[in-house]
Protein backbone atom coordinates (compact mmCIF):
# COMPACT_ATOMS: atom_id res chain seq x y z
CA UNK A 1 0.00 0.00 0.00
CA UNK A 2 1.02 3.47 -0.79
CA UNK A 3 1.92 6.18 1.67
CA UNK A 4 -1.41 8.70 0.95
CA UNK A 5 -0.95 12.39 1.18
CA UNK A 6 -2.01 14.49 3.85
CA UNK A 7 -5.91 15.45 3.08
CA UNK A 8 -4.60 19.46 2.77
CA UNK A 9 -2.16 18.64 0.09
CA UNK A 10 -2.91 21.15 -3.00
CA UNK A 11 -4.95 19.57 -6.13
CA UNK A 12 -2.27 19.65 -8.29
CA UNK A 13 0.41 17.82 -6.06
CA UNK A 14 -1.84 14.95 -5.59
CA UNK A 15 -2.85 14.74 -9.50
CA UNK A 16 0.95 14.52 -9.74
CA UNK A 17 1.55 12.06 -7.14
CA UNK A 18 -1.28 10.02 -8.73
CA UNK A 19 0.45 10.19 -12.23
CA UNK A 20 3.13 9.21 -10.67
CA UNK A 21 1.93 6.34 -9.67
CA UNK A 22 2.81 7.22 -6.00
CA UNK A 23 -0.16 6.99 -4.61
CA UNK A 24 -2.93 5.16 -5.06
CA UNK A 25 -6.58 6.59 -6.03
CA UNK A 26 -7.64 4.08 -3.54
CA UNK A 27 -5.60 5.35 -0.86
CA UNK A 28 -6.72 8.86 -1.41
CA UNK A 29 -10.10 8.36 -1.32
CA UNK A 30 -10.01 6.27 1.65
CA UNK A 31 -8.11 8.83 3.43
CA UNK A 32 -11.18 11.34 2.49
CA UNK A 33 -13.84 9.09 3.42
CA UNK A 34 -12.19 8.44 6.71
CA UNK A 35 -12.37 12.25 7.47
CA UNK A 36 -16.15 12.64 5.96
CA UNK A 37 -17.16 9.77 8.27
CA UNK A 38 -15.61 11.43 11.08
CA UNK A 39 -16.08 15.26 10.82
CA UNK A 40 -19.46 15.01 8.41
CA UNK A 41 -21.80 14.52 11.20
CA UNK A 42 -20.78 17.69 12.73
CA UNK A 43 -19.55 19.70 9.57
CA UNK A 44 -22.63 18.82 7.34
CA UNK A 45 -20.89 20.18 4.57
CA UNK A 46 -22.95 17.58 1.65
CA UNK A 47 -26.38 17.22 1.02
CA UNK A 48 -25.18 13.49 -0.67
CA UNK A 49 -22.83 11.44 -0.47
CA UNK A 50 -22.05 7.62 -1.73
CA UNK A 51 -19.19 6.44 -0.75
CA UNK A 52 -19.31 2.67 -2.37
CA UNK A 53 -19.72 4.85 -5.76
CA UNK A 54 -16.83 6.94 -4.78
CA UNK A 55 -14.66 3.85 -4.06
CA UNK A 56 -15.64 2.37 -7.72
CA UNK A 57 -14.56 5.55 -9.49
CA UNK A 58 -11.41 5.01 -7.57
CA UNK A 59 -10.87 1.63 -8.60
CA UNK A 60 -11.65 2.72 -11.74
CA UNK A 61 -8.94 5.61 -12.03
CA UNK A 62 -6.14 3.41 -10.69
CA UNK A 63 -7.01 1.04 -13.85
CA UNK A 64 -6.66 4.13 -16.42
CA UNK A 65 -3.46 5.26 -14.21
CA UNK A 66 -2.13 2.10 -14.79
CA UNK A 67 -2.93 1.79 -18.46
CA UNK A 68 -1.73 5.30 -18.96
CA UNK A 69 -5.09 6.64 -19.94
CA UNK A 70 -5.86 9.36 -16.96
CA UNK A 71 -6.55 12.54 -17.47
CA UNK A 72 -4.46 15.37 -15.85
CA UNK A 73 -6.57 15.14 -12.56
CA UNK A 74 -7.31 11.39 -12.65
CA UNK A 75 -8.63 10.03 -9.33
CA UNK A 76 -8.69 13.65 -7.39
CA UNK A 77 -11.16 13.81 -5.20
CA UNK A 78 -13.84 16.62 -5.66
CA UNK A 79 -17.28 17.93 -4.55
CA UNK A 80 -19.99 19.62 -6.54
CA UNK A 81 -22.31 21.88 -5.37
CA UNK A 82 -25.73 21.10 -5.11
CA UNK A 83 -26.64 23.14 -7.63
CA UNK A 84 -25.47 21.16 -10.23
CA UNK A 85 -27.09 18.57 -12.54
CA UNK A 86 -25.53 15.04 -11.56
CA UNK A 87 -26.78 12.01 -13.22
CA UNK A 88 -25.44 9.96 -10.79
CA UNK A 89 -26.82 11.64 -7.78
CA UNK A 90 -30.02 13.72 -6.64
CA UNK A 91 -29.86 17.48 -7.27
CA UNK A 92 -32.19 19.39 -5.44
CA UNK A 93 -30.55 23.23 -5.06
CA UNK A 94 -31.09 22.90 -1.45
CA UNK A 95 -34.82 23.43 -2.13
CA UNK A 96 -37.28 21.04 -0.34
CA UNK A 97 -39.35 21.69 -4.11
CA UNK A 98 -36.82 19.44 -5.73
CA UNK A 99 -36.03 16.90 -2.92
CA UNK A 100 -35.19 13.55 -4.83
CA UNK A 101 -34.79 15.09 -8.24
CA UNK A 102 -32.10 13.25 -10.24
CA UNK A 103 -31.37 14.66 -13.69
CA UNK A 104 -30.66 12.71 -17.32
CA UNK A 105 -27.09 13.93 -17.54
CA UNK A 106 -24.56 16.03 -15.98
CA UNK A 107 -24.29 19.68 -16.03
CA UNK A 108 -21.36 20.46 -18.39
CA UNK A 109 -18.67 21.49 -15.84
CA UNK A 110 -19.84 18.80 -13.88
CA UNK A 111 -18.95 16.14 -17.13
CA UNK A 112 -15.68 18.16 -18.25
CA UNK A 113 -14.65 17.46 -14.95
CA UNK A 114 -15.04 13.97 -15.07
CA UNK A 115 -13.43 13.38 -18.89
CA UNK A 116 -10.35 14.87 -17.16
CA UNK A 117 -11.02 12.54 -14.81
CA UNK A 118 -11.97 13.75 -11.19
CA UNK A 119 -14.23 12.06 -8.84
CA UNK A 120 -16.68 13.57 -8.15
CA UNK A 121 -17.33 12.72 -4.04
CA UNK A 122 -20.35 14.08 -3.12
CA UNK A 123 -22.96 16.80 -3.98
CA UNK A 124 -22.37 19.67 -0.80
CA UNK A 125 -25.08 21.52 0.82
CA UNK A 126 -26.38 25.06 -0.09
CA UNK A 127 -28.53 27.87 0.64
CA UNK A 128 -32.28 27.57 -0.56
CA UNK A 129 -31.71 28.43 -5.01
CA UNK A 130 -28.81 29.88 -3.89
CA UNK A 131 -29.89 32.48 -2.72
CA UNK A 132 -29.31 34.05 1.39
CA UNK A 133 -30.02 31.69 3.86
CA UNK A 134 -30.56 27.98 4.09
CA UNK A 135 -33.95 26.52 3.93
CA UNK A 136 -35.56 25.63 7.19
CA UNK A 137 -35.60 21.85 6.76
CA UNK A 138 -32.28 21.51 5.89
CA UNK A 139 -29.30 21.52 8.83
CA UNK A 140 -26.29 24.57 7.43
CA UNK A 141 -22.51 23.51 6.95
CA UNK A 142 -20.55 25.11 9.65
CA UNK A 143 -17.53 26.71 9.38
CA UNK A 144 -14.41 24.19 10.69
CA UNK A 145 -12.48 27.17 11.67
CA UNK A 146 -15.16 27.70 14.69
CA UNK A 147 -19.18 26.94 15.02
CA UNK A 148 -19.91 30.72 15.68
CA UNK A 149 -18.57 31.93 12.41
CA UNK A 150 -20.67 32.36 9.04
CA UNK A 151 -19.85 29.20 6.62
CA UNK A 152 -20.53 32.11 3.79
CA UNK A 153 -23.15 31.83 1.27
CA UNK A 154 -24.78 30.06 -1.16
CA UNK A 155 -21.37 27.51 -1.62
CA UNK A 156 -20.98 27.42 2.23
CA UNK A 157 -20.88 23.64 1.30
CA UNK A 158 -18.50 23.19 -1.16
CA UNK A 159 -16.00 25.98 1.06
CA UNK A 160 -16.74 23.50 4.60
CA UNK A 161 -15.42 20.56 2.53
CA UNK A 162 -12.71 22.20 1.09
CA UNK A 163 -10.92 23.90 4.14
CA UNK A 164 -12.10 20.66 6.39
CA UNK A 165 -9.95 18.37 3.72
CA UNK A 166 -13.16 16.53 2.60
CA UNK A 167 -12.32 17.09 -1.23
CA UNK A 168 -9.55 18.43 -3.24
CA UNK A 169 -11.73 21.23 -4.83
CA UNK A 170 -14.83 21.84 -5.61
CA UNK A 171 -17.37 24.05 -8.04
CA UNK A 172 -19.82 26.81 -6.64
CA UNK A 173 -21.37 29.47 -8.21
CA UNK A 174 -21.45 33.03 -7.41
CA UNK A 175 -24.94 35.70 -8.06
CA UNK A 176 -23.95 38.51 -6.08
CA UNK A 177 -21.13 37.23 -4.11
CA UNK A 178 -21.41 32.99 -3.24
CA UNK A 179 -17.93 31.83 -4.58
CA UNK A 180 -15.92 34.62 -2.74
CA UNK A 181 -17.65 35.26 0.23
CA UNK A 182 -17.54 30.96 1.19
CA UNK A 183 -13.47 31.45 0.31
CA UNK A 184 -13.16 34.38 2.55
CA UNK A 185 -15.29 32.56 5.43
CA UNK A 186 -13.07 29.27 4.88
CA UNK A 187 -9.71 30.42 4.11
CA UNK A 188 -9.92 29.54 0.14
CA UNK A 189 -9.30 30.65 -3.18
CA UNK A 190 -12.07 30.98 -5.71
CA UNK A 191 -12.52 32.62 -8.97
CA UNK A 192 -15.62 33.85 -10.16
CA UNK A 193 -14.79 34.07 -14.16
CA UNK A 194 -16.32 36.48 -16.53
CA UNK A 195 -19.82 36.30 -17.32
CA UNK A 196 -20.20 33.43 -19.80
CA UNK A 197 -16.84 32.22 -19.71
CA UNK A 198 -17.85 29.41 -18.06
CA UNK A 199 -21.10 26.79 -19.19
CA UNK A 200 -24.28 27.35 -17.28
CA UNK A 201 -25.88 24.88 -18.54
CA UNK A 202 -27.04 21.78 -16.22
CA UNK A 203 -26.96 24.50 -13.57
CA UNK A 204 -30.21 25.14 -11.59
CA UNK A 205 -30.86 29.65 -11.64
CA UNK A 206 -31.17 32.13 -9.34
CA UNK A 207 -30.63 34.91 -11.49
CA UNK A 208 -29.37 33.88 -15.06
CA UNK A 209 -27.76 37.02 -16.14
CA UNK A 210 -25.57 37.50 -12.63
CA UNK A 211 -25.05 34.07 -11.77
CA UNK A 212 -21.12 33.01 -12.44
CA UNK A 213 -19.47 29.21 -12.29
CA UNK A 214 -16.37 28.86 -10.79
CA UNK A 215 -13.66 26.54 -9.01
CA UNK A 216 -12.84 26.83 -5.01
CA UNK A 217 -9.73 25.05 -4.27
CA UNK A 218 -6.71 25.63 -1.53
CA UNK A 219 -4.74 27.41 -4.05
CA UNK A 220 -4.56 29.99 -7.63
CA UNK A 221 -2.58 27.00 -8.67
CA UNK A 222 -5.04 24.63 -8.38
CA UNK A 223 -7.51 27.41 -9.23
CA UNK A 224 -5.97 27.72 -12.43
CA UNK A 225 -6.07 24.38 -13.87
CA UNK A 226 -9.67 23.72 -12.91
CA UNK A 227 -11.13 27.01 -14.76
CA UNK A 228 -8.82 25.89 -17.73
CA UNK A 229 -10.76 22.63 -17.60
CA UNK A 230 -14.58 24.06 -17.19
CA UNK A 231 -13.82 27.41 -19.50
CA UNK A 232 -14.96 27.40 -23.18
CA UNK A 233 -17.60 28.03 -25.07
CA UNK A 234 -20.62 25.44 -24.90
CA UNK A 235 -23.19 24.52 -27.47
CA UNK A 236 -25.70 23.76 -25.25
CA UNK A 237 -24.88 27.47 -23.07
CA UNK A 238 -25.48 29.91 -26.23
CA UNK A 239 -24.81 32.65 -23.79
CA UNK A 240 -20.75 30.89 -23.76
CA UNK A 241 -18.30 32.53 -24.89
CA UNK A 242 -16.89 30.90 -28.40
CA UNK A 243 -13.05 32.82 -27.89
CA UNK A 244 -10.26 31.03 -26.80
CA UNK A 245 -9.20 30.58 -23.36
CA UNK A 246 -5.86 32.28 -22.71
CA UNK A 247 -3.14 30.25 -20.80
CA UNK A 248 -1.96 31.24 -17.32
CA UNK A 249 1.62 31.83 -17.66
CA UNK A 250 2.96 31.78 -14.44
CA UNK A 251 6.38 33.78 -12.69
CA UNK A 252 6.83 35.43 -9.42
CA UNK A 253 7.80 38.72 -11.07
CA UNK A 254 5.03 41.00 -11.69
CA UNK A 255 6.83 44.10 -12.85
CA UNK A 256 4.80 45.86 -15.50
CA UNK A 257 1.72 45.32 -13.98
CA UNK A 258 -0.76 48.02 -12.43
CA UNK A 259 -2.65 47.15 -9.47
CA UNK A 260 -5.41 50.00 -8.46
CA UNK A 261 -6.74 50.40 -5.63
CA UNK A 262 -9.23 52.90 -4.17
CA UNK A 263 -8.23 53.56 -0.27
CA UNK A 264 -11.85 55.49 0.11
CA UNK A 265 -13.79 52.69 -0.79
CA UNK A 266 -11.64 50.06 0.38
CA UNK A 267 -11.82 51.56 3.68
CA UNK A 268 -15.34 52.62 3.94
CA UNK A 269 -17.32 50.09 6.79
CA UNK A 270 -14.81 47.97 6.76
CA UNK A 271 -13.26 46.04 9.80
CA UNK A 272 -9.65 47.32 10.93
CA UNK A 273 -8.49 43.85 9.96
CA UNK A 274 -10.20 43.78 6.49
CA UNK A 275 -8.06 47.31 5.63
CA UNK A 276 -5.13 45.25 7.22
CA UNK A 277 -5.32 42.17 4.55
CA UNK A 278 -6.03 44.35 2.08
CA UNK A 279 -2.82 46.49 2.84
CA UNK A 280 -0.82 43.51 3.09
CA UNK A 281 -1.40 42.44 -0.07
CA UNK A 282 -1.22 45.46 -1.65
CA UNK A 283 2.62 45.29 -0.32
CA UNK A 284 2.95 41.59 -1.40
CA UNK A 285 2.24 42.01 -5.05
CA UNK A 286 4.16 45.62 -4.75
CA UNK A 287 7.28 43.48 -3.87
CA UNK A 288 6.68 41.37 -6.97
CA UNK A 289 7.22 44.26 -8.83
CA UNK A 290 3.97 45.16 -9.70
CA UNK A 291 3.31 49.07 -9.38
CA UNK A 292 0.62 50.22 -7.60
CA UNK A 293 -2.01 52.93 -8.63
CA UNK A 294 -4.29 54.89 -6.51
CA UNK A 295 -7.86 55.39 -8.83
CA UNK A 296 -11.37 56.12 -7.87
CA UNK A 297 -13.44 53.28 -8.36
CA UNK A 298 -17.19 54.62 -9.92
CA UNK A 299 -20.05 54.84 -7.45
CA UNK A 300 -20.90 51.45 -7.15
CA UNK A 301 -23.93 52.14 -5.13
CA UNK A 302 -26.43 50.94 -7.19
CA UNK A 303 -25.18 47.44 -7.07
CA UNK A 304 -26.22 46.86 -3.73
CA UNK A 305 -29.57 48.82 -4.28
CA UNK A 306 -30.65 47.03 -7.38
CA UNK A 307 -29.15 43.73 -6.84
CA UNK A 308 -32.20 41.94 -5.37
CA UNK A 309 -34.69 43.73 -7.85
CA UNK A 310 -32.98 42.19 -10.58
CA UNK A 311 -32.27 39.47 -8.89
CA UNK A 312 -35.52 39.15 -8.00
CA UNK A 313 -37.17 39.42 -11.19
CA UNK A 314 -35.15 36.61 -12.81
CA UNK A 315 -35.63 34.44 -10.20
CA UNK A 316 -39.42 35.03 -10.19
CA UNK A 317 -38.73 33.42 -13.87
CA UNK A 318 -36.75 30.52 -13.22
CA UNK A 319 -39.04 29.62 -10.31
CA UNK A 320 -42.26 30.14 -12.26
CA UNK A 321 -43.45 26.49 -12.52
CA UNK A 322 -42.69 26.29 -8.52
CA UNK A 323 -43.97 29.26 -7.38
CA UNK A 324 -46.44 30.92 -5.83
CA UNK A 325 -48.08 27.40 -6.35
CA UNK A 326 -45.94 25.60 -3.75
CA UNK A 327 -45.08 28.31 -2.19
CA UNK A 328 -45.38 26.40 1.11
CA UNK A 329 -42.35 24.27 0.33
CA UNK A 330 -40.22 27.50 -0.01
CA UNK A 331 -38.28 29.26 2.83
CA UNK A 332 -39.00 32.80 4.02
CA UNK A 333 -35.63 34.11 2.51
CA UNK A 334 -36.50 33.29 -1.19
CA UNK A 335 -39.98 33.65 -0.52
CA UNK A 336 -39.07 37.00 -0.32
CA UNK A 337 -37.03 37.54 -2.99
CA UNK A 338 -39.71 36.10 -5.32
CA UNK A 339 -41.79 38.47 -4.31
CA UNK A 340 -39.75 41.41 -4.50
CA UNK A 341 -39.67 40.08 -8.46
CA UNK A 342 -43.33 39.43 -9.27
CA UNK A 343 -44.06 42.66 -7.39
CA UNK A 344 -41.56 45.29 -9.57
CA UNK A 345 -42.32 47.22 -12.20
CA UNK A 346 -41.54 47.48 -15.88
CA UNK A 347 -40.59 50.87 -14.92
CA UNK A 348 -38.66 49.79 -11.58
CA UNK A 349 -37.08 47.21 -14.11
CA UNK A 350 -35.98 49.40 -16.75
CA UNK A 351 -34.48 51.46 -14.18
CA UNK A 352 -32.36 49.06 -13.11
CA UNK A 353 -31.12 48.08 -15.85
CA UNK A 354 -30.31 51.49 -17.12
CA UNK A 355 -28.09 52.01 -14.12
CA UNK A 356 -26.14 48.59 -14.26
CA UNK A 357 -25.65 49.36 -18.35
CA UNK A 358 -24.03 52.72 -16.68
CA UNK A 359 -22.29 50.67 -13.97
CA UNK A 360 -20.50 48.33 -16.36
CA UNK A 361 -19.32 50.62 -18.55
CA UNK A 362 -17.61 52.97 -16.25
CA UNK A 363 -16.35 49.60 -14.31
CA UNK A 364 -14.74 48.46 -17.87
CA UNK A 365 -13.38 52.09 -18.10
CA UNK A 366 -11.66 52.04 -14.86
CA UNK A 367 -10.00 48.24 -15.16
CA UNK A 368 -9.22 49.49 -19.47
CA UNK A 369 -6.39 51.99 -17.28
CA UNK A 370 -4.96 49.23 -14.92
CA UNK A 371 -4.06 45.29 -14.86
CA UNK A 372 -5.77 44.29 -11.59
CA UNK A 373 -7.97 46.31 -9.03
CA UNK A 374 -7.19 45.66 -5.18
CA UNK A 375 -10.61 44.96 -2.94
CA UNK A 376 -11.57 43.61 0.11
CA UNK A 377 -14.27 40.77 -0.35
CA UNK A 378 -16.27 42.14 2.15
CA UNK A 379 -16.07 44.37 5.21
CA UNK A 380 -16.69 41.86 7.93
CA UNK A 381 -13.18 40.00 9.18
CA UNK A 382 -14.21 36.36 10.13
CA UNK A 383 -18.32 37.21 11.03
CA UNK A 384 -20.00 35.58 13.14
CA UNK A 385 -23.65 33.81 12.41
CA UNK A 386 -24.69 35.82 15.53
CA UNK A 387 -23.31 39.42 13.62
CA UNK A 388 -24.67 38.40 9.88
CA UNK A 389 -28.21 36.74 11.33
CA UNK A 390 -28.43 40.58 11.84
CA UNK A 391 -28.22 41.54 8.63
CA UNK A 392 -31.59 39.85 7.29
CA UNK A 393 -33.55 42.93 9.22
CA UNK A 394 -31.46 45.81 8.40
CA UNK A 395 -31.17 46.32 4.43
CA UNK A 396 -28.78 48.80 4.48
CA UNK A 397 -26.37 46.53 6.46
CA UNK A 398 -26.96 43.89 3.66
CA UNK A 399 -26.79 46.04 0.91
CA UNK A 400 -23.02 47.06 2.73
CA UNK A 401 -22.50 43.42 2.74
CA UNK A 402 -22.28 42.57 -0.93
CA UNK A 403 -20.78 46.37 -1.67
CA UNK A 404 -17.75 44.87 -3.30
CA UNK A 405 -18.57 41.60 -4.87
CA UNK A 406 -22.07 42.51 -6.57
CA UNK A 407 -20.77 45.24 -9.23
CA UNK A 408 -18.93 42.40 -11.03
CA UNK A 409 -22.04 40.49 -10.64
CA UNK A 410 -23.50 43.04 -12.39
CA UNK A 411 -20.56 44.07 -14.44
CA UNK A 412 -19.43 40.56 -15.54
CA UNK A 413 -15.73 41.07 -14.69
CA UNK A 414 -13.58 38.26 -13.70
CA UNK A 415 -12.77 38.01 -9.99
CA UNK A 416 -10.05 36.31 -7.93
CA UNK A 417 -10.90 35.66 -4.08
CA UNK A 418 -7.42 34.78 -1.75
CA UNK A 419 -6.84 34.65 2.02
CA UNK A 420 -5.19 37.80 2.85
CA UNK A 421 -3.59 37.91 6.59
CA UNK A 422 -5.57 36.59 9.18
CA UNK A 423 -6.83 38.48 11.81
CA UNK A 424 -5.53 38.74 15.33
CA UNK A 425 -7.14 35.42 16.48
CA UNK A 426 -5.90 33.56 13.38
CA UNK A 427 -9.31 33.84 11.12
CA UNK A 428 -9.43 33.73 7.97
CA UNK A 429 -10.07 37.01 6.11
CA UNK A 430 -10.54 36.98 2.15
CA UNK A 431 -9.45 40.10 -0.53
CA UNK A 432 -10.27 39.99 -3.91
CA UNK A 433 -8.24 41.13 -7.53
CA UNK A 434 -10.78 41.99 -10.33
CA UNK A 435 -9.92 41.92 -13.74
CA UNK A 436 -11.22 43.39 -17.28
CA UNK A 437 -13.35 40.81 -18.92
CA UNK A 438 -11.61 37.85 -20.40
CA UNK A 439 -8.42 38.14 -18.57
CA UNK A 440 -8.70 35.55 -15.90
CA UNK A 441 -5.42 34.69 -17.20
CA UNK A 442 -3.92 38.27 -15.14
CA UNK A 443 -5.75 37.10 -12.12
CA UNK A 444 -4.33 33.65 -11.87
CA UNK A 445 -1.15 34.75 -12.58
CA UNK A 446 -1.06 37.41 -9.53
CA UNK A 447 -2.70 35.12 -7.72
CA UNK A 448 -0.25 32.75 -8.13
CA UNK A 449 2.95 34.89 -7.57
CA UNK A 450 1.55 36.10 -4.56
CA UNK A 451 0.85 33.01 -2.86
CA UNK A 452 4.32 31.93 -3.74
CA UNK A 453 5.80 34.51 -1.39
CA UNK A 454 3.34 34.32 1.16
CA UNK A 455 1.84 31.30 3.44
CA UNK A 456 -1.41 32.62 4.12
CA UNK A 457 -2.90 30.36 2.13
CA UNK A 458 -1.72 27.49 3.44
CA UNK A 459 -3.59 28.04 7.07
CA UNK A 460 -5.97 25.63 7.62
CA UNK A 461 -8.58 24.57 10.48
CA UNK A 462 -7.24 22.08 13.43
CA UNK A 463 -9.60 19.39 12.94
């Protein structure tokens, strides 16, 4: 029997070891199962799990190994949030609506992941359609670094099974903030790629036009070769981009690139230890060589006050066969933003979408003069449930909460989330680089380089 790797080994070192021949796919997943079975009961990071299939796909990917037929992540270990179409497990969104459902065929990140040959372990829990807060009926994922701190959003699931060393990596998707805000709360890296440069399709809604699919792993490494394995335009996703995917090319010197950063905004509400991460990454990739540029980032503001009304009305769409007639089964959260969609205006609408066209286009102006922008993920260092629980009667307070990930919701841009420096007590706080559309490629890189000359990445909950 091989010697299996530690369960917080990075994706890419155990594909390696596994091509290798070093390990076993075997081993690995029996190292991961041992952890689910011991931690899941109190973690309740899936929503389903079969381990007997998962130990067959192992088998399985030890045969191709041997053969010399794997793919470059053959026999890794991953989860999938719920959200996704699995053919070979039930997909219900964390809805109680579609309790049981089990779909024809795989979503198509879900399938490109398995041709390059990842195992897919388990489907991880969710908020109700992705949207704020879990349904009633179903028990939340909680947050290994401690009980009283927020999991995150919608892919609190797929960030508890990451940073508990339950799976390698993992997919989530991201509406007005659910890929970075679970990588902030968990100490992980997540990238939520430009609109459409990733498939949708197989991929339950909450609101078509903001909603973003994107990898959560331990690393911009691992990062990295996951979106170059989901990116790319789709047939069956006509809103896919049909470009070409442009190659990460890695290096820890980052001279000639312009990082902007707004010290107003980035300051505004925020935490003393939020303006700390941010700061000491802004100083990490300045002694890579990249230069930094002071800019003022356009009023964002409308982002947070016309996120749920669009939100709202497309979700009032892709819930229309569900609700209002069984609108018992639904929550109170997404109850509510249902309503706030059937209820709006054409004119309310219109509105809306007048000021996001205006948002987007000053938002590609800005990134057109710089490489990266700088940002915190959010202004809360390491939240508790207790502090965020909070939030769901004071608007404003929400509206604060998804100030800096919701304009590139709206806008489309590419976005990067990495552990910055942990607060005082060792929690994990999350910053985020943002990118003109289509150059994910600039973000990896950075993010790469960066973690390269710092370890705050590699923290990870005593478990």
């Amino acid at each position: 029997m091989t010697d299996a790797p530690p369960p917080f080994a990075d994706m890419v070192e155990i594909a390696a070891k596994l091509a290798s021949r070093s390990v076993s796919a075997v081993d690995v997943m029996d190292v991961l199962l041992a952890r689910i079975a011991r931690l899941e009961r109190h973690l309740h990071a899936f929503a389903h799990l079969d381990p007997d299939a998962a130990r067959r796909q192992a088998r399985i990917a030890d045969d191709r190994l041997a053969t010399g037929q794997g793919g470059p992540i053959e026999g890794v270990p991953v989860a999938v949030k719920d959200l996704f179409h699995t053919a070979d497990m039930p997909t219900a969104a964390g809805m109680t609506v579609y309790s049981g459902f089990r779909p024809v065929r795989d979503a198509t990140v879900v399938h490109r992941l398995r041709a390059a040959g990842a195992i897919n372990i388990g489907k991880t829990q969710m908020t109700e359609g992705a949207f704020a807060l879990h349904h009633p009926g179903v028990v939340a994922p909680v947050n290994p670094w401690g009980d009283a701190l927020w999991p995150g959003a919608s892919s609190s699931g797929s960030g508890v099974a990451v940073a508990a060393g339950l799976a390698y990596a993992s997919l989530g998707s991201d509406t007005g903030g659910s890929i970075r805000f679970p990588c902030a709360a968990n100490g992980l890296t997540g990238l939520k790629p430009s609109w459409g440069r990733v498939s949708r399709h197989g991929a339950f809604e909450l609101a078509g036009s903001l909603d973003h699919v994107g990898p959560m792993a331990r690393s911009a490494r691992d990062v990295a070769l996951l979106y170059g394995l989901i990116a790319g335009h789709d047939p069956d996703d006509p809103t896919s981009w049909s470009g070409p995917v442009a190659p990460v090319v890695e290096g820890r010197d980052l001279r000639g690139l312009v990082i902007g950063l707004d010290p107003g905004w980035n300051m505004a509400g925020c935490d003393r230890e939020v303006v700390g991460a941010v700061d000491a990454m802004r100083d990490a990739l300045a002694d890579l060589g990249a230069t930094i540029r002071e800019i003022a980032v356009p009023d964002p503001a409308c982002a947070s006050r016309d996120w749920e009304l669009l939100a709202g009305t497309e979700a009032a769409l892709a819930h229309a066969e569900t609700y209002p007639a069984r609108a018992a089964d639904y929550g109170p959260a997404l109850a509510r933003l249902l309503d706030i969609g059937h209820s709006a205006s054409a004119m309310e609408h219109q509105r809306a979408l007048r000021d996001r066209m205006t948002l987007t286009g000053a938002l590609d102006t800005a990134l057109a003069g710089i490489d990266l922008l700088l940002a915190p993920v959010q202004p809360y260092a390491a939240p508790t449930l207790e502090r965020l629980g909070a939030l769901a009667a004071d608007p404003e307070a929400n509206a604060r909460l998804i100030a800096f990930t919701a304009p590139f919701n709206l806008g489309g841009q590419p976005t990067l989330a990495l552990p910055g420096m942990p607060t005082d007590a060792g929690l994990p706080v999350g910053v985020q680089l943002v990118a003109a559309r289509g150059r994910e490629d600039v973000l990896l890189r950075a993010g790469i380089a960066v973690q390269e000359a710092t370890d705050w990445h590699r923290a990870h909950p005593a478990l």
